[in-house]
Protein backbone atom coordinates (compact mmCIF):
# COMPACT_ATOMS: atom_id res chain seq x y z
CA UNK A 1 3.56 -17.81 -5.51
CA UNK A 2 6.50 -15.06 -4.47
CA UNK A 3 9.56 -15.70 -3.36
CA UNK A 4 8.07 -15.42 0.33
CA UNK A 5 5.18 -17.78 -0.37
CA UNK A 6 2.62 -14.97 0.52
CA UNK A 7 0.46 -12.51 -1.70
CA UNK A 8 1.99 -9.34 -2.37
CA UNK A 9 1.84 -6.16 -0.94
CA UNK A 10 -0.68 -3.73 -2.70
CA UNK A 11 -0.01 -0.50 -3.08
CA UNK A 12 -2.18 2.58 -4.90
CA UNK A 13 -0.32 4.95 -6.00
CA UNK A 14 -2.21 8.02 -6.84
CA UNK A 15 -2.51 11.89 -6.72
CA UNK A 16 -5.74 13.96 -6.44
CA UNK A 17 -4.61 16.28 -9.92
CA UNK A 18 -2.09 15.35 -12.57
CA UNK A 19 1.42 16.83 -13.13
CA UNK A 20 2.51 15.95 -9.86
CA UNK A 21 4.75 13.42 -10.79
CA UNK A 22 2.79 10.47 -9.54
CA UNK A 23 3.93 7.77 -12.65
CA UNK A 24 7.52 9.14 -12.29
CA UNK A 25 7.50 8.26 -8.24
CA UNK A 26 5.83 4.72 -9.44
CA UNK A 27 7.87 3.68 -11.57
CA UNK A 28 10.95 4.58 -9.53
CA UNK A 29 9.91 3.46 -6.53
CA UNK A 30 9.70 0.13 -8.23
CA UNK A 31 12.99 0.03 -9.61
CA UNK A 32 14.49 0.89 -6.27
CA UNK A 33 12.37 -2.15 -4.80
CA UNK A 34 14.00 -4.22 -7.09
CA UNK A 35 17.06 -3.06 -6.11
CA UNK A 36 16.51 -4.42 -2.63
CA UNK A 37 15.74 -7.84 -4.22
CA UNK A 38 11.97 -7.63 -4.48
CA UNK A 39 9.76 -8.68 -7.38
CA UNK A 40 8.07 -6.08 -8.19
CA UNK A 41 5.39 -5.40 -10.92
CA UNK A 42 3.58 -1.77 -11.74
CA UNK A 43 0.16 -2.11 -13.09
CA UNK A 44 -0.70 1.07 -14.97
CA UNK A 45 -4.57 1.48 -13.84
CA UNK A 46 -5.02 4.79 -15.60
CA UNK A 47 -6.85 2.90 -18.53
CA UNK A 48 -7.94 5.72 -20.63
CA UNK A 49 -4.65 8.10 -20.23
CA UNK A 50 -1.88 5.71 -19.70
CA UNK A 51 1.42 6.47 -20.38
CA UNK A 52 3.88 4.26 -18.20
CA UNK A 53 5.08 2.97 -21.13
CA UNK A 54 5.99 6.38 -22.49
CA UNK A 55 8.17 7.33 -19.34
CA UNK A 56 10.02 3.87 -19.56
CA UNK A 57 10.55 4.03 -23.52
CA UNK A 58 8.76 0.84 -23.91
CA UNK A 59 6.59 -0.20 -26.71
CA UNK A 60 3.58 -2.70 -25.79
CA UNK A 61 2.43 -4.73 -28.63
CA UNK A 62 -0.69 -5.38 -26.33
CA UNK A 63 -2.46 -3.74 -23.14
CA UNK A 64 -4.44 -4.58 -20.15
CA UNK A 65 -7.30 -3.49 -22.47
CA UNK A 66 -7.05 -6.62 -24.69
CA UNK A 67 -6.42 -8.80 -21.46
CA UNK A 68 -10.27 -6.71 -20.21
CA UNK A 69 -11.83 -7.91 -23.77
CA UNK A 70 -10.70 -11.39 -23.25
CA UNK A 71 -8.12 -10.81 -26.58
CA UNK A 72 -4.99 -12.44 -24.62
CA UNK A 73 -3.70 -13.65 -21.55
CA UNK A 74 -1.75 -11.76 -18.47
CA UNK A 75 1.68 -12.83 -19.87
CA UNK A 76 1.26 -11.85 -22.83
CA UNK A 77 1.40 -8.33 -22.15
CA UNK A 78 4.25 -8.23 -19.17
CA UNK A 79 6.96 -6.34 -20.36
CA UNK A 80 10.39 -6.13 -18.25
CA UNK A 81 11.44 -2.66 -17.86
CA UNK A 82 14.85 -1.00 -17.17
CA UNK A 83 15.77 -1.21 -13.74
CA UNK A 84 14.69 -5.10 -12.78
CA UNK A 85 10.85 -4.88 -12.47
CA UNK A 86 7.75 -5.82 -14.31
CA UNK A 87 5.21 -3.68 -15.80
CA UNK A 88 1.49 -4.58 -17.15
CA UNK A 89 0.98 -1.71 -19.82
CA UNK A 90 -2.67 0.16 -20.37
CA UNK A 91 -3.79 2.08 -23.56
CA UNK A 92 -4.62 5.72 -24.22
CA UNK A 93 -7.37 7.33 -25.10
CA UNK A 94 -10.11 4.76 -24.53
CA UNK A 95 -12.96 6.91 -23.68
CA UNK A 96 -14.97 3.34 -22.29
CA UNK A 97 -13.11 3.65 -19.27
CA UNK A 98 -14.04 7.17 -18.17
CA UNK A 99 -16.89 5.21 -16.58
CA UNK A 100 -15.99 1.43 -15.06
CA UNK A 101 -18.66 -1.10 -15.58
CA UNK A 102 -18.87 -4.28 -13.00
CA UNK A 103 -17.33 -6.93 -16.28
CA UNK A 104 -14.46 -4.28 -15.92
CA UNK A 105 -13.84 -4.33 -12.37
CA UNK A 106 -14.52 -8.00 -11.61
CA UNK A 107 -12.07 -8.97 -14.47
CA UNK A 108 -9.35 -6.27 -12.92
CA UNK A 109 -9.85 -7.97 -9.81
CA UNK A 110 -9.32 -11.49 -11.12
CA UNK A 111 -5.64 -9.87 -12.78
CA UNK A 112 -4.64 -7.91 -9.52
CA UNK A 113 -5.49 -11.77 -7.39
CA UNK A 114 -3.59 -13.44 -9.93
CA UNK A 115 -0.77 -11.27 -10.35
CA UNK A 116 -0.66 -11.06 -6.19
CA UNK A 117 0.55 -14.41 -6.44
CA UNK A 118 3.23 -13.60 -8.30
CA UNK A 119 5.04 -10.76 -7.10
CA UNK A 120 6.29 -9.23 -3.93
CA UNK A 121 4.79 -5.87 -4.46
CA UNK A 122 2.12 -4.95 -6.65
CA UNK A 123 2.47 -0.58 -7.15
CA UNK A 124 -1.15 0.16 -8.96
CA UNK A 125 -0.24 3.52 -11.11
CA UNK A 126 -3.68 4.67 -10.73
CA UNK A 127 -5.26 8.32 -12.46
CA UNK A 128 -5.90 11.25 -10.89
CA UNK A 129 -8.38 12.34 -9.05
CA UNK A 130 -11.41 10.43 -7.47
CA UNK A 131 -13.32 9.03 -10.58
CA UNK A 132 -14.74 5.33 -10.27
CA UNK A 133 -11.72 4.14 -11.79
CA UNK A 134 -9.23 5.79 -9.80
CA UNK A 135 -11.50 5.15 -6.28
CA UNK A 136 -12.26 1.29 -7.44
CA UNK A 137 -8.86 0.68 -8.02
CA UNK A 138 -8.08 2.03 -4.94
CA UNK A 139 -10.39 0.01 -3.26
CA UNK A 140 -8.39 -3.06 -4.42
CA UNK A 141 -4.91 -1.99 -2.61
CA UNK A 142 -4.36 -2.86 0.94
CA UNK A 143 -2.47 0.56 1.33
CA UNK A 144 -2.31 3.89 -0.89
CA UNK A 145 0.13 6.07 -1.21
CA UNK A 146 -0.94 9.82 -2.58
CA UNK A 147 1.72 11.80 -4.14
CA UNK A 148 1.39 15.49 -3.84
CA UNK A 149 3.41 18.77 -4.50
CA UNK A 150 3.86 22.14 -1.94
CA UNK A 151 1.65 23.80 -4.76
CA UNK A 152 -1.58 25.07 -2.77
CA UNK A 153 -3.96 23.36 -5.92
CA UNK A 154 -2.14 20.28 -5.26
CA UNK A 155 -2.45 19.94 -1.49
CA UNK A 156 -6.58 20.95 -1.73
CA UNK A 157 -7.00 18.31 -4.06
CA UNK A 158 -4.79 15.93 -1.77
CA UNK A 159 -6.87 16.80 0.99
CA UNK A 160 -9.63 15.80 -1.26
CA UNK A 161 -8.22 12.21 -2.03
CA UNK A 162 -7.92 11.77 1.39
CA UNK A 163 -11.27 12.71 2.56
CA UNK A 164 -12.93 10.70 -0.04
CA UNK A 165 -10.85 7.60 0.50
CA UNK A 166 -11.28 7.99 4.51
CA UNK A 167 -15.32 7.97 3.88
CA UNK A 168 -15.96 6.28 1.55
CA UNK A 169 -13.44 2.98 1.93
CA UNK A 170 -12.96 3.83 5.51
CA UNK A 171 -9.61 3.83 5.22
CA UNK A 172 -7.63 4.82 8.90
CA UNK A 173 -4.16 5.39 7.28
CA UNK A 174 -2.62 6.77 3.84
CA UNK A 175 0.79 6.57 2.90
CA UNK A 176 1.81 10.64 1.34
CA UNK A 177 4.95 11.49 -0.25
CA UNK A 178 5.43 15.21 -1.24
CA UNK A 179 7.32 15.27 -4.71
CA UNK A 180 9.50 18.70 -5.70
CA UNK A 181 9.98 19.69 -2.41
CA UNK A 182 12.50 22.17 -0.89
CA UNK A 183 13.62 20.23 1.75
CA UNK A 184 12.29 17.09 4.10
CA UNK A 185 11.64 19.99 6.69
CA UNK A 186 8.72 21.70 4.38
CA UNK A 187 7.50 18.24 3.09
CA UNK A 188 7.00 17.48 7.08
CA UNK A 189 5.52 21.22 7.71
CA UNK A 190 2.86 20.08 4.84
CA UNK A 191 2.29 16.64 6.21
CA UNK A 192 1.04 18.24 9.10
CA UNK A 193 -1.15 20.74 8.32
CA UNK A 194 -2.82 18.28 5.95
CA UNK A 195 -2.79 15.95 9.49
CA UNK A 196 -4.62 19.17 10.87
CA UNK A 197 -7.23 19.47 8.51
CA UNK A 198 -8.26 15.94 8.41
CA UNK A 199 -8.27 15.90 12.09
CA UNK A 200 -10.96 18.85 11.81
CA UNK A 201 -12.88 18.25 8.78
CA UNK A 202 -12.83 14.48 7.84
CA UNK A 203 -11.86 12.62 11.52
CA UNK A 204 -15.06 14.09 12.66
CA UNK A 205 -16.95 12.13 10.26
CA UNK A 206 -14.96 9.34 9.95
CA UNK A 207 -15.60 6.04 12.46
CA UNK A 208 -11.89 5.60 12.73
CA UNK A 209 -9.69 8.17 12.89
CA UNK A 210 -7.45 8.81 9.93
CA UNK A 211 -3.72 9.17 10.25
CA UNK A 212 -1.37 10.10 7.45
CA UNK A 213 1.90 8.99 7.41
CA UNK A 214 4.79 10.29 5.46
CA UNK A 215 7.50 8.14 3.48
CA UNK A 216 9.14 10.82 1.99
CA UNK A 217 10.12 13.98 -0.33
CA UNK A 218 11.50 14.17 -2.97
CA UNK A 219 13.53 17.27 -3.53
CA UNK A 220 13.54 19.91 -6.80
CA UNK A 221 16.04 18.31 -8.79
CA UNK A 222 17.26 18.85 -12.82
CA UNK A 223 18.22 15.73 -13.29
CA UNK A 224 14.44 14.49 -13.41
CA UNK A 225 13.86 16.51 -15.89
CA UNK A 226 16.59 15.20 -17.96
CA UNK A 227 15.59 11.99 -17.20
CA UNK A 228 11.91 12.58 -18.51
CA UNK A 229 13.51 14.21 -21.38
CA UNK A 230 15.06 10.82 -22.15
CA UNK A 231 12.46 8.55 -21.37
CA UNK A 232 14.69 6.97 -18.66
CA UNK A 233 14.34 5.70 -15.11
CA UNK A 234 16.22 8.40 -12.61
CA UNK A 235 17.58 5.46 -10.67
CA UNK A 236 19.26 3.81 -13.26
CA UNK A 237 20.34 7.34 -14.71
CA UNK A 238 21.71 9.26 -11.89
CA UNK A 239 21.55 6.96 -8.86
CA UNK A 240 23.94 9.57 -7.39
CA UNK A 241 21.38 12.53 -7.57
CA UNK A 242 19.38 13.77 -4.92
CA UNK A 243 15.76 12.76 -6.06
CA UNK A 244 17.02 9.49 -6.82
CA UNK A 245 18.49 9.13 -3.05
CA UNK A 246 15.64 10.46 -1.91
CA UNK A 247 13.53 7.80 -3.96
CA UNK A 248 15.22 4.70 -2.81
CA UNK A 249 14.93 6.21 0.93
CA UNK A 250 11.17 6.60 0.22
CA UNK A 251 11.07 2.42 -0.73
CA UNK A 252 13.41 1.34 1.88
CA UNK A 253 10.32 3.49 4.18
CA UNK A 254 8.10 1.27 2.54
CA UNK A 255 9.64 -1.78 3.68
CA UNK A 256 10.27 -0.61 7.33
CA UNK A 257 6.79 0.04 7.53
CA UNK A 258 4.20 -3.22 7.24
CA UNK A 259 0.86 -2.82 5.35
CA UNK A 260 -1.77 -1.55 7.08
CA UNK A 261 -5.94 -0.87 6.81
């Protein structure tokens, strides 16, 4: 059991295209949670295109995908990463997971309950998109966070997450945080017009009303490409530089705010 004798928090993290920086927020926002004393753990739930492990310069000698074929346990495959959290590494380019069967998600569920246990926040790195995987995996998270950019692709297929996670798992709140922002000022501008058009288009179908709620920007910054470039957590990098700032302000929002439907 954690530290507080509860399960963890659950958290999706996911984006409704790729390139928009969604692993790079995970796997910060977990070292920044550790750095406020939580054990944390990010399960990498993209199962065909992971690359987690890539981003934090580790090197798995074993995946969630041999803990799915019953080829080892959960521990065997935790690996500690820089910056004081956990991570449960997937593989890449497993084509059998481009469609989930029920062995696969009932044994995912059985890790996520398990791991719950274990850990005071559980961040699920999920793919992009809404395939089965990505929506399933979802559907196992008390709250998801979607990571978008300003870019106008980016905030359709946002809106698109959203919709489909309102509907379908009648969800009534989702966590957004816009990455590569200008400033907090256009990341709130685009909160709200995405507010606006789920108001119009998706509360009018919904039987709760959905309302988004944003934890934070994070601003256009080199250093996060440098970071990348080295395969290194920004945090532990450049804790001085405005992304990473703007990071741990995003987890300390995560804490002020309690988990919700």
């Amino acid at each position: 059991m954690n530290s507080a004798g509860t399960a963890a928090r659950i958290i999706a993290i996911t984006s409704g295209k790729g390139g928009v920086g969604k692993t790079f927020v995970a796997a910060n926002l977990a070292a920044a949670l550790a750095k406020r004393a939580k054990r944390v753990l990010v399960l990498d739930a993209d199962l065909g295109l992971a690359n987690l492990d890539v981003i934090l310069n580790l090197y798995p000698k074993a995946t969630l995908h041999d803990v799915l074929t019953g080829k080892c346990g959960i521990d065997d495959i935790l690996l500690e990463a820089p910056g004081g959290f956990w991570v449960m590494p997937a593989a890449s380019g497993l084509v059998e997971y481009s469609r989930i069967t029920s062995d696969v998600q009932d044994e995912l569920r059985r890790i996520i309950d398990e791991l719950s246990r274990r850990y005071d926040y559980l961040l699920l790195d999920t793919g992009a998109g809404i395939s089965d995987l990505v929506l399933y995996t979802a559907s196992l998270a008390k709250e998801v966070l979607v990571v978008a950019t300003p870019e106008p692709a980016s905030i359709a297929d946002a809106y698109a997450t959203i919709k489909v996670l309102a509907l379908m798992q009648r969800r009534t709140a989702l966590k957004l945080l816009f990455n590569q922002a200008a400033s907090e000022g256009e990341a709130r501008k685009l909160a709200q017009q995405l507010q606006q058009v789920v108001d119009r288009f998706v509360n009018s179908q919904a039987a709760q009303p959905v309302q988004l709620e944003l934890i934070g920007f994070v601003p256009s910054d080199p250093e996060v490409r440098e970071a990348a470039r080295k395969r290194e957590l920004l945090l532990s990098r450049t804790p001085w530089a405005p992304a990473a700032k703007a990071l741990a302000a995003a987890a300390q929002a995560l804490e002020v705010y309690p988990a919700y439907a």
